[in-house]
N, C-alpha and C. Protein backbone atom coordinates (compact mmCIF):
# COMPACT_ATOMS: atom_id res chain seq x y z
N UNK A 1 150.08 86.83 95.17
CA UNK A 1 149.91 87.23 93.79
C UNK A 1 149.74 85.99 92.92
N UNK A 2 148.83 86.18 92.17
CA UNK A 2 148.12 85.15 91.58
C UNK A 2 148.83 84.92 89.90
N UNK A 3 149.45 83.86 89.40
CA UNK A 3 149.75 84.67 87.61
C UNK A 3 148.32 83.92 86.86
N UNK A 4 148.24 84.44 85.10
CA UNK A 4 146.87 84.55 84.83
C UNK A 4 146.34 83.04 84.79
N UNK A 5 147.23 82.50 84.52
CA UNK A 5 146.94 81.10 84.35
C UNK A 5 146.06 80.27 85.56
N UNK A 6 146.69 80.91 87.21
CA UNK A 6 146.03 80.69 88.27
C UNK A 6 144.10 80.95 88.52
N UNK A 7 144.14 82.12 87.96
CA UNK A 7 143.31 82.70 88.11
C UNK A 7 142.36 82.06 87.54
N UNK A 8 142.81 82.12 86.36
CA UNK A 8 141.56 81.22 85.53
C UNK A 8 140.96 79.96 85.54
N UNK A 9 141.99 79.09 86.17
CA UNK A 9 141.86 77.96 87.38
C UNK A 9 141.21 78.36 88.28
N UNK A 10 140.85 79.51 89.19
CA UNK A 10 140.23 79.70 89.86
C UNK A 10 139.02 79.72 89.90
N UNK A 11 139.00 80.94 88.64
CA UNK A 11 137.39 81.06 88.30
C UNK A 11 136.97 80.12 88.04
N UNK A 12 137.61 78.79 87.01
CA UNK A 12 136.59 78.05 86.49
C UNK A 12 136.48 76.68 87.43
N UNK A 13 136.79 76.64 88.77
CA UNK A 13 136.30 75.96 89.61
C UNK A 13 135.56 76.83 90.81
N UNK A 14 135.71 77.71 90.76
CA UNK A 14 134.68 78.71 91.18
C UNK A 14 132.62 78.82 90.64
N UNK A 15 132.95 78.85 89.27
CA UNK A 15 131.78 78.53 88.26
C UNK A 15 131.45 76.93 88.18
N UNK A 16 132.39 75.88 89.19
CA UNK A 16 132.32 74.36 88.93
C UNK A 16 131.10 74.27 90.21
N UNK A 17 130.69 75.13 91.15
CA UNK A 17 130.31 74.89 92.42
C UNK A 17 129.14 74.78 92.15
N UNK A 18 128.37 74.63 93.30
CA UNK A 18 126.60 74.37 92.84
C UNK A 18 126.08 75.72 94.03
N UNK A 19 125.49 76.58 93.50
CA UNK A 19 124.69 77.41 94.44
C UNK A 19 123.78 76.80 95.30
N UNK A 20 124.06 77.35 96.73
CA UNK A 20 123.12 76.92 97.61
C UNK A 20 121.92 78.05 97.91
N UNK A 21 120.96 77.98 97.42
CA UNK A 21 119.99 78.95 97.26
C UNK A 21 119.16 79.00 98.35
N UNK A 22 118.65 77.73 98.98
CA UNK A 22 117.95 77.54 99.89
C UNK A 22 118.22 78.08 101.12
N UNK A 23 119.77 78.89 101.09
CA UNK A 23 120.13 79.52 102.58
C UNK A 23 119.67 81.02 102.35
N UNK A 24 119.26 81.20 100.72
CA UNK A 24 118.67 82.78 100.70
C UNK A 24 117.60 82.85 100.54
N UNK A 25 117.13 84.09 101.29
CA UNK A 25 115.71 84.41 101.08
C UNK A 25 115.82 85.35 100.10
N UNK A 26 114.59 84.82 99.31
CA UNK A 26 114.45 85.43 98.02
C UNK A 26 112.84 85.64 97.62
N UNK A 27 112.54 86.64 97.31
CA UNK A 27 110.90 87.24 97.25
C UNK A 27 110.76 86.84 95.81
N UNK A 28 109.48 86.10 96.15
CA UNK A 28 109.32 84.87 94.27
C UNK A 28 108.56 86.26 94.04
N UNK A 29 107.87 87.14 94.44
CA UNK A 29 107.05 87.76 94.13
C UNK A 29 107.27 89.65 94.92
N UNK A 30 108.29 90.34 94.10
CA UNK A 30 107.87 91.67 95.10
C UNK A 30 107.00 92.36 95.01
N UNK A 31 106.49 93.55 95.83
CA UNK A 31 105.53 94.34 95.40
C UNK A 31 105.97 95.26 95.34
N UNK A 32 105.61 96.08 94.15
CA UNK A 32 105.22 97.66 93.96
C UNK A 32 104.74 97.70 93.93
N UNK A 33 104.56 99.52 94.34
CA UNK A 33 104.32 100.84 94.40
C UNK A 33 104.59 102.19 93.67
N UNK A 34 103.62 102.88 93.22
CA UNK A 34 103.59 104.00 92.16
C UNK A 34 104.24 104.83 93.51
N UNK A 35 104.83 105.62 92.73
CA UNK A 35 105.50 106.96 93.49
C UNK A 35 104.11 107.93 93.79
N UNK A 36 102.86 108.13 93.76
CA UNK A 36 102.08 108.79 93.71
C UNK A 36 101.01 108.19 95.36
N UNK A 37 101.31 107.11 95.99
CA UNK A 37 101.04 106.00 96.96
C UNK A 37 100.75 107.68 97.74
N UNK A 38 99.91 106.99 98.48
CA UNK A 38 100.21 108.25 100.27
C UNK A 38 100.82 107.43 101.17
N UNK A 39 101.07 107.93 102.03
CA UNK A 39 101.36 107.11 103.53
C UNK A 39 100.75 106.21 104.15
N UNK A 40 99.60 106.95 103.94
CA UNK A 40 98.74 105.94 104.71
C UNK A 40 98.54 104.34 103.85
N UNK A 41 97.85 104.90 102.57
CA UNK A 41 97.91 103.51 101.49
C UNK A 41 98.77 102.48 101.84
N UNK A 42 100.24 103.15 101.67
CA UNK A 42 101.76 102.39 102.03
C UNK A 42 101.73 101.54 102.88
N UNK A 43 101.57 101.98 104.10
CA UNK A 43 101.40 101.69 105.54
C UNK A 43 100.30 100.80 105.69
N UNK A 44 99.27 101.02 105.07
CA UNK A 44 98.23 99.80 105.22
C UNK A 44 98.42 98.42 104.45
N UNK A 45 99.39 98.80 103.38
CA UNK A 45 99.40 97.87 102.06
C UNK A 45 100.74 96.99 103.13
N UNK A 46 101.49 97.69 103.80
CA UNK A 46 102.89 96.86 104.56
C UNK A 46 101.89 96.51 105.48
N UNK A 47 101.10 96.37 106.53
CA UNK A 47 100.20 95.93 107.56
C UNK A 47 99.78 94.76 106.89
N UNK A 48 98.71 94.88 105.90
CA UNK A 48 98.20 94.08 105.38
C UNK A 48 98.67 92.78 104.72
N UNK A 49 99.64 92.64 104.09
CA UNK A 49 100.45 92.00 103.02
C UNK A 49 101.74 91.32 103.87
N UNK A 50 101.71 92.29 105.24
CA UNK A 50 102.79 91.54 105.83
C UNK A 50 104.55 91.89 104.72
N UNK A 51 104.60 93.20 104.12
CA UNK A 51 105.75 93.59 103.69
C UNK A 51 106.56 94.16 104.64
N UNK A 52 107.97 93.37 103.93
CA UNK A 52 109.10 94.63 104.83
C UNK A 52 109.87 95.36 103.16
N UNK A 53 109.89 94.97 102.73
CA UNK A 53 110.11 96.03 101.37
C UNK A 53 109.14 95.87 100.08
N UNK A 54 109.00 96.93 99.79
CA UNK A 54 107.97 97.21 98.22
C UNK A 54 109.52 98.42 97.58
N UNK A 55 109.23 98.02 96.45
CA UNK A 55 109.67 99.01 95.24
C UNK A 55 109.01 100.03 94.62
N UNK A 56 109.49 101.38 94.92
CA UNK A 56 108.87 102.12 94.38
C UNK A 56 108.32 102.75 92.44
N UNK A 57 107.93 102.72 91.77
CA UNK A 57 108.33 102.53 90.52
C UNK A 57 107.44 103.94 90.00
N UNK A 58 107.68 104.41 88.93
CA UNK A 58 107.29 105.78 87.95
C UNK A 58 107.31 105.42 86.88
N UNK A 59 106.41 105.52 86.16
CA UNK A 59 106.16 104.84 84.32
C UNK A 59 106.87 103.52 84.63
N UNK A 60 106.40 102.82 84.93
CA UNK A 60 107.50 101.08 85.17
C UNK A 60 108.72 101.19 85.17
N UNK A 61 109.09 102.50 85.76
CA UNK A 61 111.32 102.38 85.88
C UNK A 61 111.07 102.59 87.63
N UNK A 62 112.25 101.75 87.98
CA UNK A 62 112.37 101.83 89.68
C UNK A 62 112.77 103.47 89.75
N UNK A 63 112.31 103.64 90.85
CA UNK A 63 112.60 105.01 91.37
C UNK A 63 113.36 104.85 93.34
N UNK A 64 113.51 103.86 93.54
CA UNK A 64 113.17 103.89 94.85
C UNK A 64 113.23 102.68 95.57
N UNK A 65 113.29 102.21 96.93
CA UNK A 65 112.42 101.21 97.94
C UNK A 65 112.36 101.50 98.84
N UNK A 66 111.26 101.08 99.45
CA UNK A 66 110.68 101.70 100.89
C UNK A 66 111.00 100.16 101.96
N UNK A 67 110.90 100.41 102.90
CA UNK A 67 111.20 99.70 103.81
C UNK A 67 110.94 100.26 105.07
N UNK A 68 110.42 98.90 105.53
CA UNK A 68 109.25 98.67 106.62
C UNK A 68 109.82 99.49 107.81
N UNK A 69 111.26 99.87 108.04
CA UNK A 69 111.50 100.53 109.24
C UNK A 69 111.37 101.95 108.87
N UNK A 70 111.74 102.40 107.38
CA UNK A 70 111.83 103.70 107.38
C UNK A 70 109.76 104.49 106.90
N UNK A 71 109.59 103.07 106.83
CA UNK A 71 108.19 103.37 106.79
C UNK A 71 107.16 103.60 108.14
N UNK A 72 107.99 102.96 108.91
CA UNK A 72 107.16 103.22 110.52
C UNK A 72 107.74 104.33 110.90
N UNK A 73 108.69 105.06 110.56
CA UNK A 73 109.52 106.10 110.61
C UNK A 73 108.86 107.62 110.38
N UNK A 74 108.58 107.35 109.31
CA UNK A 74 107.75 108.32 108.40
C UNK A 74 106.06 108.90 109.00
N UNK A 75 105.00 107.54 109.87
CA UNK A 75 104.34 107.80 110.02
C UNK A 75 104.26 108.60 111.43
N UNK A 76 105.55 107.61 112.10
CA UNK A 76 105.59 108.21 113.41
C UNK A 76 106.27 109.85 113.77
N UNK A 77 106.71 110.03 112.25
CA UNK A 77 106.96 111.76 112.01
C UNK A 77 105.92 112.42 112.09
N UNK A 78 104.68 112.00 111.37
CA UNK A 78 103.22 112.47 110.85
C UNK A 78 102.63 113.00 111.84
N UNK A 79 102.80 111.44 112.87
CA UNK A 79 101.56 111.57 114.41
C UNK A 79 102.45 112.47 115.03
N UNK A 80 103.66 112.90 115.36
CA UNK A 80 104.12 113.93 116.24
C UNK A 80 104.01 115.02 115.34
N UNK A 81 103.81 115.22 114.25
CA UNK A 81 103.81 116.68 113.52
C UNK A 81 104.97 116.92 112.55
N UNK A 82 106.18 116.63 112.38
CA UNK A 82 107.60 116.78 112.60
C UNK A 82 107.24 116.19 110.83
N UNK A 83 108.14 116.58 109.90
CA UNK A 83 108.48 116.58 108.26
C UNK A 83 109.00 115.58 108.15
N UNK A 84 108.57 114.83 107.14
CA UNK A 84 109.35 113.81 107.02
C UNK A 84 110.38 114.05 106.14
N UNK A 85 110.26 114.81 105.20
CA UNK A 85 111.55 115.38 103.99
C UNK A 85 111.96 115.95 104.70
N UNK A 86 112.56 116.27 106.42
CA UNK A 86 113.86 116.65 106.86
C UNK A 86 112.99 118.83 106.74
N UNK A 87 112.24 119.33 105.45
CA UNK A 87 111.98 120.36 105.53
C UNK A 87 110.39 120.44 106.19
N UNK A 88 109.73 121.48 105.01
CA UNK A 88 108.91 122.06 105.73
C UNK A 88 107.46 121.47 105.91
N UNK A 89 106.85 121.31 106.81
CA UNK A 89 105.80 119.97 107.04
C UNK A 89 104.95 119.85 105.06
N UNK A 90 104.45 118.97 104.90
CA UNK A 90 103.56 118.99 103.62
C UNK A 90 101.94 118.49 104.21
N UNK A 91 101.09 120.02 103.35
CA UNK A 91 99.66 120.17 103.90
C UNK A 91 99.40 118.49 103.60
N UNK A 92 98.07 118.35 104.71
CA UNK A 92 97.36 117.06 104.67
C UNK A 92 98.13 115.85 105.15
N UNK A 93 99.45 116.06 106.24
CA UNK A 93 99.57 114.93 107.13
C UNK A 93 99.79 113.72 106.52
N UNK A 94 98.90 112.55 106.70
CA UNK A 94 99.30 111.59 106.81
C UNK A 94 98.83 110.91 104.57
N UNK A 95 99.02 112.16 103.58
CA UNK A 95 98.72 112.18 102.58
C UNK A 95 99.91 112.30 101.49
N UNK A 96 101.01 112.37 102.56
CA UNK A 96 102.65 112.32 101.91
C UNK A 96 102.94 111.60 101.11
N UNK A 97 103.17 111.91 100.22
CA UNK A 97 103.71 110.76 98.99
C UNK A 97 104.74 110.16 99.38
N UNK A 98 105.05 108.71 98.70
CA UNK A 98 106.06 107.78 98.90
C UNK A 98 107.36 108.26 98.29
N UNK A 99 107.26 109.83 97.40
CA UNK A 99 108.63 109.92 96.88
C UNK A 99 108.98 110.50 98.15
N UNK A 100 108.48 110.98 99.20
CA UNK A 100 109.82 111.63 100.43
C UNK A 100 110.07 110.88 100.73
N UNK A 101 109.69 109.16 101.29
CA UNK A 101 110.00 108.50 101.77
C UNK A 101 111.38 107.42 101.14
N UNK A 102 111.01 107.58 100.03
CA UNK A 102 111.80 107.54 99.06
C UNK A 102 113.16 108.34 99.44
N UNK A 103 113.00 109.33 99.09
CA UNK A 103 113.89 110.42 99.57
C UNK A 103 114.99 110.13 100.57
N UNK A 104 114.35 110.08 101.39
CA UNK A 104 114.73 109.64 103.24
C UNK A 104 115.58 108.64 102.55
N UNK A 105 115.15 107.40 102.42
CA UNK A 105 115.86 106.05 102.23
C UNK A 105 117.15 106.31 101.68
N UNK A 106 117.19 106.90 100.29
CA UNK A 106 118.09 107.54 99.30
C UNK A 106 119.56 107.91 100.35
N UNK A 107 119.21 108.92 101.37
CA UNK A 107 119.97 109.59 101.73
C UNK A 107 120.90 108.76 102.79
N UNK A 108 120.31 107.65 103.26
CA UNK A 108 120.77 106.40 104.18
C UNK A 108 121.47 105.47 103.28
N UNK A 109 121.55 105.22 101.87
CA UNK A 109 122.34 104.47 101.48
C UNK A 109 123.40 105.04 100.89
């Protein structure tokens, strides 16, 4: 047990330290994605670009992030047939919007 006086000694050699940044990876640049994306788009835009996460966004407020595993996830639902929202398949396959995927993610964190 700490009394307040400690503490505040603490913090303010806590705030005395120098961040080591260079041990984090940090994206100078992320990408979004409109919630309106298909699958396929998604999937080509992570191929292409070499992404493992994009942000999903609606009128410029986050809605979301997709990520590269739950995105190979999603397609490989498509090619076997099988829903990716967990319900009932959605016409046109591989034309799924990024909010189920969205969705999916949601329910994993």
């Amino acid at each position: 047990m700490m009394t307040a006086s400690e503490v505040e000694e603490w913090e303010y050699h806590q705030f005395q330290e120098g961040l080591r940044l260079d041990e984090c990876v940090i994206d100078p640049a992320p990408f979004r994605l409109v919630e309106k994306e298909t699958l396929y788009e998604c999937y080509d835009l992570f191929n292409l670009l070499g992404l493992r996460i994009a942000y999903v966004t609606s009128t410029g407020r986050l809605v979301g992030v997709v990520a590269l595993r739950e995105l190979k996830g999603a397609v490989q639902s498509c090619v076997k047939g099988d829903p990716v929202g967990g319900g009932t398949p959605v016409e046109g396959g591989p034309s799924q919007k990024v909010a189920l995927i969205e969705n999916e993610t949601a329910k994993d964190v």
